[in-house]
PDB file of N, CA and C in Angstrom:
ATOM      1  N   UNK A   1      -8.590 -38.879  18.006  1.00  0.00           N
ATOM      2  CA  UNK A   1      -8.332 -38.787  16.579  1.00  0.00           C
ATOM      3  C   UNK A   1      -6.840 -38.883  16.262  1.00  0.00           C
ATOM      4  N   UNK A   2      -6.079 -38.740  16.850  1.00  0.00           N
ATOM      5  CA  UNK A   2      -4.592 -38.857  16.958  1.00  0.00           C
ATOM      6  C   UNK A   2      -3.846 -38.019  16.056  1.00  0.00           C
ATOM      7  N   UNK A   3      -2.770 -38.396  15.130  1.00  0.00           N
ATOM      8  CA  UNK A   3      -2.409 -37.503  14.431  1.00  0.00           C
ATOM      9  C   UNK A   3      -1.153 -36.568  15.241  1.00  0.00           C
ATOM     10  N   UNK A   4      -0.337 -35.618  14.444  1.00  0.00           N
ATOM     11  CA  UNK A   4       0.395 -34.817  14.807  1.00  0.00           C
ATOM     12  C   UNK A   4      -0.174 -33.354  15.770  1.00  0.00           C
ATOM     13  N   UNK A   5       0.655 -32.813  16.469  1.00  0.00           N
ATOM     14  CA  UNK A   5      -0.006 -31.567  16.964  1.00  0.00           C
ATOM     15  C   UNK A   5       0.055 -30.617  15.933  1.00  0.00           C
ATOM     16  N   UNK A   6      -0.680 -29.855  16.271  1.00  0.00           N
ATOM     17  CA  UNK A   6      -0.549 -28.470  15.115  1.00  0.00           C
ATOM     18  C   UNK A   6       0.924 -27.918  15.272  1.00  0.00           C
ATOM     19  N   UNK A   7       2.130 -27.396  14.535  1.00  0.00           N
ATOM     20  CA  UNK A   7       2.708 -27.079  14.757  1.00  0.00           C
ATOM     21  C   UNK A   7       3.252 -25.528  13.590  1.00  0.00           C
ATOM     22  N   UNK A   8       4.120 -24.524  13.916  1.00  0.00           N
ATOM     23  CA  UNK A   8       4.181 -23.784  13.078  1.00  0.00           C
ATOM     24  C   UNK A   8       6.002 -23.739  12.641  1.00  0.00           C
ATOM     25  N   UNK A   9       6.001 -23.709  11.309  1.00  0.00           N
ATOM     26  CA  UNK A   9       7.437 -23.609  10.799  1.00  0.00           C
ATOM     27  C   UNK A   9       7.832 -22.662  10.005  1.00  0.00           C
ATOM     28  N   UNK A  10       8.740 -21.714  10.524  1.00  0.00           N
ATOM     29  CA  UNK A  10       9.278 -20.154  10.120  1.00  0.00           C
ATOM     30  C   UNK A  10      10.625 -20.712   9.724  1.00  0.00           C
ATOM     31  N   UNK A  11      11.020 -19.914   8.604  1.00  0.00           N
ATOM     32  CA  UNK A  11      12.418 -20.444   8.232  1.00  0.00           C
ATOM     33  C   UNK A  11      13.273 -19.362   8.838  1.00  0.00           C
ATOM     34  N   UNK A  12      14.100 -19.747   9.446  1.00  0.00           N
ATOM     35  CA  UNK A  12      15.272 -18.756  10.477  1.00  0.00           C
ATOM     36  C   UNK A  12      15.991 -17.551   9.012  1.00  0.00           C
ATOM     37  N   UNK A  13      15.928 -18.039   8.087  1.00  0.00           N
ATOM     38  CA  UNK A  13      16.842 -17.071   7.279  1.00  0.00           C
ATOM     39  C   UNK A  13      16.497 -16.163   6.100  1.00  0.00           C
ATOM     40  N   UNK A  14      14.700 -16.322   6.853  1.00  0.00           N
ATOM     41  CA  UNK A  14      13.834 -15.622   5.888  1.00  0.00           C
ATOM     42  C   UNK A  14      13.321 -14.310   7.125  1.00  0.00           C
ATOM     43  N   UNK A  15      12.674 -15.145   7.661  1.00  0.00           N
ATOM     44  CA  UNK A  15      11.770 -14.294   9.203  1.00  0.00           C
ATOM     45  C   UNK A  15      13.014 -13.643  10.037  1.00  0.00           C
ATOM     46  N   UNK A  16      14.154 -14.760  10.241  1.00  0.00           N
ATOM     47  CA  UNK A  16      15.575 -14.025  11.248  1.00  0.00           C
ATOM     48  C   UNK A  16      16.329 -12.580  10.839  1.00  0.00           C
ATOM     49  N   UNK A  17      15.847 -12.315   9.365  1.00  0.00           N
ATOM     50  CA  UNK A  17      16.555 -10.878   9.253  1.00  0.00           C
ATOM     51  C   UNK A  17      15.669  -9.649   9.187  1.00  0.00           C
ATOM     52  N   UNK A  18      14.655 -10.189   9.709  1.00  0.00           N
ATOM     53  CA  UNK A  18      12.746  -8.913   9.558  1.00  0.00           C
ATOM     54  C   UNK A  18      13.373  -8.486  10.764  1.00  0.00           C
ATOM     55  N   UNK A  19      12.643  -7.299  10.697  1.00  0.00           N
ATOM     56  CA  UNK A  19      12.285  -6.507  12.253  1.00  0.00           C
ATOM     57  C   UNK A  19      11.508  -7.262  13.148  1.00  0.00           C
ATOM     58  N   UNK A  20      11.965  -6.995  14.606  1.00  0.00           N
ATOM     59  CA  UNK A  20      11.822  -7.815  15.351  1.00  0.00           C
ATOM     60  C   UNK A  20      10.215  -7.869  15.564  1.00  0.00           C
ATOM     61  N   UNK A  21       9.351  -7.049  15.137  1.00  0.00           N
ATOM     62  CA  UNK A  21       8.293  -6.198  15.008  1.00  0.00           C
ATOM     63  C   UNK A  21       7.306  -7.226  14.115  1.00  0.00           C
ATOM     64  N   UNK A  22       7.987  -7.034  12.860  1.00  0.00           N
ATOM     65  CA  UNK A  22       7.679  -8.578  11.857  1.00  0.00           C
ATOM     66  C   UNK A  22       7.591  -9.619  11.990  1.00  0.00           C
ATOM     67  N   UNK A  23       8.856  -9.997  12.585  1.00  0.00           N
ATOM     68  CA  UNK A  23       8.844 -11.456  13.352  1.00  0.00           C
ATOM     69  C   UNK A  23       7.534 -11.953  14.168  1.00  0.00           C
ATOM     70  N   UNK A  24       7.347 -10.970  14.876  1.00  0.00           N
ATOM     71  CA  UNK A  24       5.612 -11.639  15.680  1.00  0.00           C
ATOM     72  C   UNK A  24       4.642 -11.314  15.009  1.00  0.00           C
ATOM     73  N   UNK A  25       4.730  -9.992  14.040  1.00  0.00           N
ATOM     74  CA  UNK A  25       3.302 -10.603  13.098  1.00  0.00           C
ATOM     75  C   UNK A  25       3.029 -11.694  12.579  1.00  0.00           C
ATOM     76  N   UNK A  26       4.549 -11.815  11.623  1.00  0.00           N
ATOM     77  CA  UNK A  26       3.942 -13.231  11.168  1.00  0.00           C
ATOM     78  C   UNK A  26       3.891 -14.668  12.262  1.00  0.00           C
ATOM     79  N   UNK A  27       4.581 -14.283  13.253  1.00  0.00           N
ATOM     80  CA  UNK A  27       4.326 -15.831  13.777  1.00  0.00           C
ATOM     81  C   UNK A  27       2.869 -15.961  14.306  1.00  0.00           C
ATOM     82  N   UNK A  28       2.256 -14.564  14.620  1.00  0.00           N
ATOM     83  CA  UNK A  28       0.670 -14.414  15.406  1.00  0.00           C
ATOM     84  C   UNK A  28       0.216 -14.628  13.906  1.00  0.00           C
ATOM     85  N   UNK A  29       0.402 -14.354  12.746  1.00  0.00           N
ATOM     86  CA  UNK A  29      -0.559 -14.892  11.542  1.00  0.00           C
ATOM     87  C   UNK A  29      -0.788 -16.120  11.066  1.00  0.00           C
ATOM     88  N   UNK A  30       0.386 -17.023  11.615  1.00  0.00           N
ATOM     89  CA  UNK A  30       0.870 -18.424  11.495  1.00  0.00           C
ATOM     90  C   UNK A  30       0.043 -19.287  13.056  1.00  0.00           C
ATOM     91  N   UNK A  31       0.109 -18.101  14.233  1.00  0.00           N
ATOM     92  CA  UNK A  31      -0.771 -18.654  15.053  1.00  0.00           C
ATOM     93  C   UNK A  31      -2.528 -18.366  14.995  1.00  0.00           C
ATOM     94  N   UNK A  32      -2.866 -17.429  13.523  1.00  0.00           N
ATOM     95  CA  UNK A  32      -3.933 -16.741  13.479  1.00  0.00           C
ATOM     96  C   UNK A  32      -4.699 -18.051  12.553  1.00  0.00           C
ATOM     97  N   UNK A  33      -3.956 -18.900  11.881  1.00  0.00           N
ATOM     98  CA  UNK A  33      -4.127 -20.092  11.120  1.00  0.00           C
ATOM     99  C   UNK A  33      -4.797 -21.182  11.610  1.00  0.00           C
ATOM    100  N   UNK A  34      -4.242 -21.519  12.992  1.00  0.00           N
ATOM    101  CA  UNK A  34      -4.784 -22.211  14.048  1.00  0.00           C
ATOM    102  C   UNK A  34      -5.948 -22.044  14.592  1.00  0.00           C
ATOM    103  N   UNK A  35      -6.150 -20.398  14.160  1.00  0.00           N
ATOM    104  CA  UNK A  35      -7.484 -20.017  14.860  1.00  0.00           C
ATOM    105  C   UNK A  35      -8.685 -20.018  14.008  1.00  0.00           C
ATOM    106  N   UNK A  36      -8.384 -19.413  13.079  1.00  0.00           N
ATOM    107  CA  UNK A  36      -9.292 -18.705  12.199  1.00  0.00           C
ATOM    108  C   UNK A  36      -9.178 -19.726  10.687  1.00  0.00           C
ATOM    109  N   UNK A  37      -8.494 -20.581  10.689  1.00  0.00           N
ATOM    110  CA  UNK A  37      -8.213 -21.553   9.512  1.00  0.00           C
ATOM    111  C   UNK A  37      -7.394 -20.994   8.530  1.00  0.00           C
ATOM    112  N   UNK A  38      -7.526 -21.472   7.298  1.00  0.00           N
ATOM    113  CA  UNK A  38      -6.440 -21.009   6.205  1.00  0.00           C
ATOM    114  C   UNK A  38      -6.621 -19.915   5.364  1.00  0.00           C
ATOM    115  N   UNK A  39      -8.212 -19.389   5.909  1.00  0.00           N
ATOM    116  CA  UNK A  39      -7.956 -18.147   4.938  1.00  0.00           C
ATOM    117  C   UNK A  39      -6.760 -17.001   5.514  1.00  0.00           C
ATOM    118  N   UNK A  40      -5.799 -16.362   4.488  1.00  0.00           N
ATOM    119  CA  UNK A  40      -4.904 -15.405   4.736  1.00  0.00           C
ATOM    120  C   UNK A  40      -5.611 -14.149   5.098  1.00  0.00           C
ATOM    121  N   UNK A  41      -6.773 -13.695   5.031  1.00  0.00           N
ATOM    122  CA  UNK A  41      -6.787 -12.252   5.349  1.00  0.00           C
ATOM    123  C   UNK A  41      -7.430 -12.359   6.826  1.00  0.00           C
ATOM    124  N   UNK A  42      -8.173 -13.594   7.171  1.00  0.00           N
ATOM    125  CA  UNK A  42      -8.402 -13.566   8.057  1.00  0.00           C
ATOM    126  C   UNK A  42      -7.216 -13.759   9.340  1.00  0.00           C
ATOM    127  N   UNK A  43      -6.441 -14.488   8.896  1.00  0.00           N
ATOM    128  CA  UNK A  43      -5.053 -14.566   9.852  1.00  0.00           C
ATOM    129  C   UNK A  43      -4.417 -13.309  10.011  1.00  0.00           C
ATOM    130  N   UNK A  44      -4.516 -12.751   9.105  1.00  0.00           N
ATOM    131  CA  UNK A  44      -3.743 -11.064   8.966  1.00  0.00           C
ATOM    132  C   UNK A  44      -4.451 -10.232  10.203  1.00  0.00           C
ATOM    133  N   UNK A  45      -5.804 -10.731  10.057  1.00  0.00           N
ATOM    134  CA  UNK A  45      -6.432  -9.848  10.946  1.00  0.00           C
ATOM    135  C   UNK A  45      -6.973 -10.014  12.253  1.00  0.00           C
ATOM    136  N   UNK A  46      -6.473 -11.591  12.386  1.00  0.00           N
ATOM    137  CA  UNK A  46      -6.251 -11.957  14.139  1.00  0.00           C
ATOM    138  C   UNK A  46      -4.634 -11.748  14.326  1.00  0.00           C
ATOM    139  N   UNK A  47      -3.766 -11.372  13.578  1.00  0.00           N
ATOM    140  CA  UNK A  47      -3.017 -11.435  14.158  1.00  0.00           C
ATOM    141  C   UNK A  47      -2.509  -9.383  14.851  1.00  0.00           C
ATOM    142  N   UNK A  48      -2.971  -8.707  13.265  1.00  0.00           N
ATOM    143  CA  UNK A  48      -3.300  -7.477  14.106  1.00  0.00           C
ATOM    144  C   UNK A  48      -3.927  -7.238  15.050  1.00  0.00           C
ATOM    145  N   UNK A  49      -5.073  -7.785  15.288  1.00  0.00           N
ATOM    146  CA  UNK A  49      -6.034  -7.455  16.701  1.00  0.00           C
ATOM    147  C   UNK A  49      -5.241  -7.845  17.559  1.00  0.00           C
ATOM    148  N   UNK A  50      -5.034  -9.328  17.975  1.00  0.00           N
ATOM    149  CA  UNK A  50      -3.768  -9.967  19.111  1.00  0.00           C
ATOM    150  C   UNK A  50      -2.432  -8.937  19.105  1.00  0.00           C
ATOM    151  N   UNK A  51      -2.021  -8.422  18.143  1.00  0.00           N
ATOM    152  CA  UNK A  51      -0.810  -7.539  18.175  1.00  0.00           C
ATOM    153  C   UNK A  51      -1.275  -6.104  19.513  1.00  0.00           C
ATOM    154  N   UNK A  52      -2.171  -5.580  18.608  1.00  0.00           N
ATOM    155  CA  UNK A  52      -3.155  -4.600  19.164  1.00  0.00           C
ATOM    156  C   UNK A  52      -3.439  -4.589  20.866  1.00  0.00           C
ATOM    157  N   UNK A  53      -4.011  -5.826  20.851  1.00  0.00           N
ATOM    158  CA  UNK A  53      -4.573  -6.228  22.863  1.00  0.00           C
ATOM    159  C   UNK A  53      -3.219  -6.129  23.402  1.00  0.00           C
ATOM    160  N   UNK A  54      -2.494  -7.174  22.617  1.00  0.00           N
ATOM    161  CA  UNK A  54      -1.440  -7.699  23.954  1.00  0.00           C
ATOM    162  C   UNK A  54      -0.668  -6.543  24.040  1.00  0.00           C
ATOM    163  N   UNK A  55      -0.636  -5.060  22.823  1.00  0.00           N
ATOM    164  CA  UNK A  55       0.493  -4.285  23.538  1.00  0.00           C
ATOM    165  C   UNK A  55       2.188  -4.394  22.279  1.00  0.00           C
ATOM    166  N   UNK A  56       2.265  -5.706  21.570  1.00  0.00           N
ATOM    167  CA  UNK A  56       3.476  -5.649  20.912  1.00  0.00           C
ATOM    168  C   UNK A  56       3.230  -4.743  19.556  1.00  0.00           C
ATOM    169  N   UNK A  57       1.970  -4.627  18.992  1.00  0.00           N
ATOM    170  CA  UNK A  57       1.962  -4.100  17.485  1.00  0.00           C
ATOM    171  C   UNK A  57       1.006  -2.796  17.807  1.00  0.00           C
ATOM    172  N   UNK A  58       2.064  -1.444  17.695  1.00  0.00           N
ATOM    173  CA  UNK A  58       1.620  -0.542  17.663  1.00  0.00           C
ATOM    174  C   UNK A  58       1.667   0.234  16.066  1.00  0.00           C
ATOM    175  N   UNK A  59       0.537   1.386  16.414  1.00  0.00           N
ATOM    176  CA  UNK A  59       0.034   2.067  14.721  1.00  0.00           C
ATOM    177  C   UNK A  59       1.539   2.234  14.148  1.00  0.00           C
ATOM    178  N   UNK A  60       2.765   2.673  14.487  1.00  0.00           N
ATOM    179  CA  UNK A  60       3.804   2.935  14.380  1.00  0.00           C
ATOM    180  C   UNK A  60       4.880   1.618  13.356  1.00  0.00           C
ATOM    181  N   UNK A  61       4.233   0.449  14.185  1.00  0.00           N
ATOM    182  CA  UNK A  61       4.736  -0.744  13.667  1.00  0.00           C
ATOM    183  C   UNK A  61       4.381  -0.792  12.050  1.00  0.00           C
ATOM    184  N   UNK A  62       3.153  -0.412  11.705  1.00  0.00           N
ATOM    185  CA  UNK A  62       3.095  -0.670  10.516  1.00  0.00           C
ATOM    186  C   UNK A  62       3.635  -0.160   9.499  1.00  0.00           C
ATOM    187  N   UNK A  63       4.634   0.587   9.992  1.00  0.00           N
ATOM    188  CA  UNK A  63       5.520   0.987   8.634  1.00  0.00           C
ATOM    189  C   UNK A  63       6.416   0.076   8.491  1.00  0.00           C
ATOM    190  N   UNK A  64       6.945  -0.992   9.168  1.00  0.00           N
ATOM    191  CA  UNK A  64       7.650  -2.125   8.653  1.00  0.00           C
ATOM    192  C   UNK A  64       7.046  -2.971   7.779  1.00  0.00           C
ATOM    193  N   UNK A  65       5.901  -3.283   8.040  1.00  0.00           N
ATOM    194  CA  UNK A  65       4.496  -4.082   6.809  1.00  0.00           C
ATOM    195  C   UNK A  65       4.354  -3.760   5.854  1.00  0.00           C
ATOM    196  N   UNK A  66       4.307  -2.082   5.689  1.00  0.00           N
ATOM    197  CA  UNK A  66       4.432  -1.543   4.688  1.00  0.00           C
ATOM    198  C   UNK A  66       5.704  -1.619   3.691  1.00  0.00           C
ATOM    199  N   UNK A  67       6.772  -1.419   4.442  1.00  0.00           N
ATOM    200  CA  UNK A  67       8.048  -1.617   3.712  1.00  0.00           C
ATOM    201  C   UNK A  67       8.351  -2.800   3.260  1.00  0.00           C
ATOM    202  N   UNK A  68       7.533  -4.291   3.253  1.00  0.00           N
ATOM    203  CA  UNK A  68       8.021  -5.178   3.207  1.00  0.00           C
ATOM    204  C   UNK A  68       6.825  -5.740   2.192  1.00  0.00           C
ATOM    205  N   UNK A  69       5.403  -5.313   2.719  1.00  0.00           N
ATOM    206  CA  UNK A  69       4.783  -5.996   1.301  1.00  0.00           C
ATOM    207  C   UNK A  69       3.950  -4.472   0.614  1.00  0.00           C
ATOM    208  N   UNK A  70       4.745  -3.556   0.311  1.00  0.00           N
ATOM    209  CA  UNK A  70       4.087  -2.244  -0.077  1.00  0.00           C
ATOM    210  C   UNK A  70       4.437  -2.679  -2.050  1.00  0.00           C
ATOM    211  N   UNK A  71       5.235  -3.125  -2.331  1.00  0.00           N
ATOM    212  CA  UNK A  71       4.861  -3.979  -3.636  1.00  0.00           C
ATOM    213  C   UNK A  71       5.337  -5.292  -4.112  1.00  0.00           C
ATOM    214  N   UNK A  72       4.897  -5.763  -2.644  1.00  0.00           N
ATOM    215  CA  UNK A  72       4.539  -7.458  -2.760  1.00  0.00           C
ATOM    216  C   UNK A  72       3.147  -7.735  -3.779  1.00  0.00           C
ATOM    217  N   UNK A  73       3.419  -8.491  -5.231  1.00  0.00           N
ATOM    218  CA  UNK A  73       2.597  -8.603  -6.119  1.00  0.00           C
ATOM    219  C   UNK A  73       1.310  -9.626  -4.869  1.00  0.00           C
ATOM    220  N   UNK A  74       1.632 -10.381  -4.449  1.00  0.00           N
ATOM    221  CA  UNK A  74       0.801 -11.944  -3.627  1.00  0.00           C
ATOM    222  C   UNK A  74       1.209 -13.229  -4.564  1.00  0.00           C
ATOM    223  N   UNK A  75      -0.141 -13.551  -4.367  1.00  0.00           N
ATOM    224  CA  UNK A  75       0.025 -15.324  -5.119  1.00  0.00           C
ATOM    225  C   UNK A  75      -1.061 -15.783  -4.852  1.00  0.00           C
ATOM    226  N   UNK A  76      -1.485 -17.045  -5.073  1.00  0.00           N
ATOM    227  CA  UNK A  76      -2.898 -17.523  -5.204  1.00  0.00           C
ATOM    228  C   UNK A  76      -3.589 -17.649  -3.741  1.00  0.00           C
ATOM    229  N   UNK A  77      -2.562 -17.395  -2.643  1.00  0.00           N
ATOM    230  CA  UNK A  77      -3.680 -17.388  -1.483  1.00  0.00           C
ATOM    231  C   UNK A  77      -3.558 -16.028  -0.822  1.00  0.00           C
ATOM    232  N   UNK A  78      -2.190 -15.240  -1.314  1.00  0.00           N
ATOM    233  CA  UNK A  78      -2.240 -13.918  -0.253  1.00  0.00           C
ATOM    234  C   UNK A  78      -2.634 -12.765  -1.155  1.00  0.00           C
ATOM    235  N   UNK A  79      -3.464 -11.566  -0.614  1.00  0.00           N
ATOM    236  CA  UNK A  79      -3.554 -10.633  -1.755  1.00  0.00           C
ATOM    237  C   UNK A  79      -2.507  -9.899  -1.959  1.00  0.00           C
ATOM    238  N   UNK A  80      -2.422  -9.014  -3.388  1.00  0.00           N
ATOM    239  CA  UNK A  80      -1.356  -7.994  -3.540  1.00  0.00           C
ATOM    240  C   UNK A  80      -1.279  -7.381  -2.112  1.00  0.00           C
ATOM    241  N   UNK A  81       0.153  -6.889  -1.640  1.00  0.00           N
ATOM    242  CA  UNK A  81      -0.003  -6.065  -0.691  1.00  0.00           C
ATOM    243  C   UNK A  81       0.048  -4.855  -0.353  1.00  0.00           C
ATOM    244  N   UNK A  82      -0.924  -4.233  -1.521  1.00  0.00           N
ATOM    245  CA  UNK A  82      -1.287  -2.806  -1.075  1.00  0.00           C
ATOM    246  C   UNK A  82      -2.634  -3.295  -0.551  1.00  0.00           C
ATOM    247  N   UNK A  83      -3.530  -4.463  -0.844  1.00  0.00           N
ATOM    248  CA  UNK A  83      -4.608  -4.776  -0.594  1.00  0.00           C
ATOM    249  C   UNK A  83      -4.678  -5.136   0.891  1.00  0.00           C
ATOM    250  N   UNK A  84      -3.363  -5.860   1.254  1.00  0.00           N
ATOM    251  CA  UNK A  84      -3.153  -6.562   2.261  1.00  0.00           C
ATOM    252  C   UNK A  84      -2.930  -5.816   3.513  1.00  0.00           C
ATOM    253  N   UNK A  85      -2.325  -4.785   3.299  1.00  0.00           N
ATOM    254  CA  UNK A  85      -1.949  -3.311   4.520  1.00  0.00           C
ATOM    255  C   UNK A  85      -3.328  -3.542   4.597  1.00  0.00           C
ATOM    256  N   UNK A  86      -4.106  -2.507   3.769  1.00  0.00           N
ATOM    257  CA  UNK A  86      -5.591  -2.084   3.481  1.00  0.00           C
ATOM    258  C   UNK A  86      -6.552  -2.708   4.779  1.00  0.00           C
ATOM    259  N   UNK A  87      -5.887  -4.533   5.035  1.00  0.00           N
ATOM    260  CA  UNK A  87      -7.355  -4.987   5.467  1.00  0.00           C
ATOM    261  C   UNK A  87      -6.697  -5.117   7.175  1.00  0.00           C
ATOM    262  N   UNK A  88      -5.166  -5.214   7.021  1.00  0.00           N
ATOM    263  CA  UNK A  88      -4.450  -5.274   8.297  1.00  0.00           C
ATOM    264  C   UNK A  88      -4.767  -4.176   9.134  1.00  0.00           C
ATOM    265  N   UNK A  89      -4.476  -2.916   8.257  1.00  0.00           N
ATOM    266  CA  UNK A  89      -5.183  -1.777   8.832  1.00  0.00           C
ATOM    267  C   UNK A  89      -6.406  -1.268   9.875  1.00  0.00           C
ATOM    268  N   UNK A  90      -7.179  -1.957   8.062  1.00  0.00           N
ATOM    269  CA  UNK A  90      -9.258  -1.878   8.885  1.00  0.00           C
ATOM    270  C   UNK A  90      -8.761  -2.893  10.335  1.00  0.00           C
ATOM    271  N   UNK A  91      -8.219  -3.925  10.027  1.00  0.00           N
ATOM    272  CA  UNK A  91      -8.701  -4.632  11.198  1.00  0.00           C
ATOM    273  C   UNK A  91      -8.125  -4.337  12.908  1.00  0.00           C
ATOM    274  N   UNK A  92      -6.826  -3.650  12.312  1.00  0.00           N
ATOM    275  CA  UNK A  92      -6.132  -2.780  13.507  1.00  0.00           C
ATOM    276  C   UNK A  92      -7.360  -2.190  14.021  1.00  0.00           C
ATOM    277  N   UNK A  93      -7.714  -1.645  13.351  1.00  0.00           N
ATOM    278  CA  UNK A  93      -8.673  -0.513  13.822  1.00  0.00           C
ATOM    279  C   UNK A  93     -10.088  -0.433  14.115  1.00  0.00           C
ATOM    280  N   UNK A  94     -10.500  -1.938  13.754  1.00  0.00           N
ATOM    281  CA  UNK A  94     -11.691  -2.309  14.060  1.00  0.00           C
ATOM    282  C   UNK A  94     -12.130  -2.647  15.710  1.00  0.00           C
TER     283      UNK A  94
END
């Protein structure tokens, strides 16, 4: 079928000043895209589980998530993020 590879693009001067903690959520949510397709809550929540197994995203971590989308309004594909902890959470913990 040819075509480009899947590839993922983080802007260095958005993601480069997060906690280092942040930095691999979102790149595992950006790799959770690949997996699970374009819905956002579902990426949220392969990328907590993968955080979870491999050992980098502990319960502790999520107070950086919190601090960063605790009143993030969203936009037409991500939810508000008090909603968004909410499901990162369940899924931590699922």
């Amino acid at each position: 079928m040819g075509g480009l590879p899947p590839r993922i693009i983080l802007d260095p001067m958005i993601v480069g000043s997060l906690p280092p903690k942040v930095q691999l959520f979102f790149y595992a949510h950006e790799c959770g895209h690949h997996m699970v397709g374009m819905n956002e809550n579902a990426a949220d929540c392969w990328a907590a589980k993968v955080g979870k197994a491999q050992g980098w995203f502990s319960p502790s971590d999520m107070q950086y998530l919190v601090q960063i989308f605790q009143w993030n309004p969203g936009d037409w594909t991500h939810a508000p993020g008090p909603v968004r902890l909410q499901n990162i959470w369940a899924c931590y913990n699922s």
